[in-house]
Protein backbone atom coordinates (compact mmCIF):
# COMPACT_ATOMS: atom_id res chain seq x y z
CA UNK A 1 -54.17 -190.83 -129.11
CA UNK A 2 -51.50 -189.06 -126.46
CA UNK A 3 -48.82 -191.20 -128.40
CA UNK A 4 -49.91 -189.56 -131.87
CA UNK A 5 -50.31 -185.94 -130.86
CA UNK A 6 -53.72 -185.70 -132.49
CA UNK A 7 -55.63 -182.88 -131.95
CA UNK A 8 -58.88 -181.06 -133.22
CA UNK A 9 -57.04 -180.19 -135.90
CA UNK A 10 -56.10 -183.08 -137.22
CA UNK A 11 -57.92 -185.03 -140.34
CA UNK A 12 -57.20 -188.48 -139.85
CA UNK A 13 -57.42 -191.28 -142.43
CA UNK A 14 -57.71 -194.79 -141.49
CA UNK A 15 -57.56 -197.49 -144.16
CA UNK A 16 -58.55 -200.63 -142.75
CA UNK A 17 -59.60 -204.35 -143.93
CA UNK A 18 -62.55 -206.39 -142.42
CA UNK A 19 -60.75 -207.93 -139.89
CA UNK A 20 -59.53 -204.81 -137.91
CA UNK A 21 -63.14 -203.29 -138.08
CA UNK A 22 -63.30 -202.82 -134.88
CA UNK A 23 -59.77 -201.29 -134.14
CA UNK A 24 -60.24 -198.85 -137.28
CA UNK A 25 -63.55 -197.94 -135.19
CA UNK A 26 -62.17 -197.68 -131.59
CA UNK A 27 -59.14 -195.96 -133.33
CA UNK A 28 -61.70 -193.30 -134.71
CA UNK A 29 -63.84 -193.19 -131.39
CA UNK A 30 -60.32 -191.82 -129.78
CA UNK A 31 -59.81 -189.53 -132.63
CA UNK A 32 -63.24 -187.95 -132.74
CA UNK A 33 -62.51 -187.69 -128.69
CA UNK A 34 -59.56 -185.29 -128.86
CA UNK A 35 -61.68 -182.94 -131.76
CA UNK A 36 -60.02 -184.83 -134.83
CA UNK A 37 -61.98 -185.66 -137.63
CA UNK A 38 -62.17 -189.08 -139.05
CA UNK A 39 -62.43 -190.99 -142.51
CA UNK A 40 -62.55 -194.85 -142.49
CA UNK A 41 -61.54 -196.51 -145.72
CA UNK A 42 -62.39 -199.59 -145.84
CA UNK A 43 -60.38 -202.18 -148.56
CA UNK A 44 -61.91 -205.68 -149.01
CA UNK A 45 -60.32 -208.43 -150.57
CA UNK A 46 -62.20 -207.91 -153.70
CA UNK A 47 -61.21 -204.26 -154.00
CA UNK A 48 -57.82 -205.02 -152.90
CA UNK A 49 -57.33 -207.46 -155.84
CA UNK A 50 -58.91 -205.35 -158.68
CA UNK A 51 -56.58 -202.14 -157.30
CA UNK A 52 -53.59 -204.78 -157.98
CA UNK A 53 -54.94 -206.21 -161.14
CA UNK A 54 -56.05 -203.14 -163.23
CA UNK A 55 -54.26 -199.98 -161.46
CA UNK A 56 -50.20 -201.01 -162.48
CA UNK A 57 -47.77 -199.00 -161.28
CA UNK A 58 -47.06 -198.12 -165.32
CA UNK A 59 -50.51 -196.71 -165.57
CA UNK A 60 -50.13 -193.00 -166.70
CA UNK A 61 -52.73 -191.57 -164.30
CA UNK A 62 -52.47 -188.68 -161.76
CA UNK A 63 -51.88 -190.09 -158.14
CA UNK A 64 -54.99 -190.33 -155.64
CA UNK A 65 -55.49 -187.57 -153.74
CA UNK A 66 -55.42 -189.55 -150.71
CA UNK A 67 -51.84 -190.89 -151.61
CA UNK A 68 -50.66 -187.39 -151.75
CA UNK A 69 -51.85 -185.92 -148.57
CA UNK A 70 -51.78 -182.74 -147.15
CA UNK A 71 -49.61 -181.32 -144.12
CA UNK A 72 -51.38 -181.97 -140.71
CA UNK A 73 -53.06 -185.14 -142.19
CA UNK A 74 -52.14 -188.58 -140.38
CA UNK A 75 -53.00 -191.87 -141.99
CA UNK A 76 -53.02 -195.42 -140.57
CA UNK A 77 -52.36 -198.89 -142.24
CA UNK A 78 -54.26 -201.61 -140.27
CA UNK A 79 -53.52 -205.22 -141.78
């Protein structure tokens, strides 16, 4: 995680689909190694769909938290 610069005080949030299971979890293993702490979303096909179907980008709702993020917080996009 060198090429990141994650450190123990990093919170790092991986979302991830079934097919990169593994890599979301090796990526986390490396994480949790230089102090960071982890949280592994994991979006299935199903869940995918329904976000797209239901959740419009015209929907007057506040954004996820997770969307917003905080300073210090790094988030990966495995597809």
């Amino acid at each position: 995680m060198k090429s990141l610069g994650i450190n123990e005080q990093d919170n790092v949030t991986t979302y991830f689909y079934p097919h990169t299971l593994r890599l979301a979890e090796e990526t986390a293993k490396e994480c949790f190694k230089k102090g960071a702490d982890v949280l592994l979303n994991l979006y299935t096909d199903r869940y995918h769909e329904s976000y797209l179907t239901h959740l419009t980008y015209t929907s007057p709702r506040k954004p996820m938290a997770s969307a917003v993020g905080g300073i210090g917080e790094i988030f990966f996009f495995e597809y």
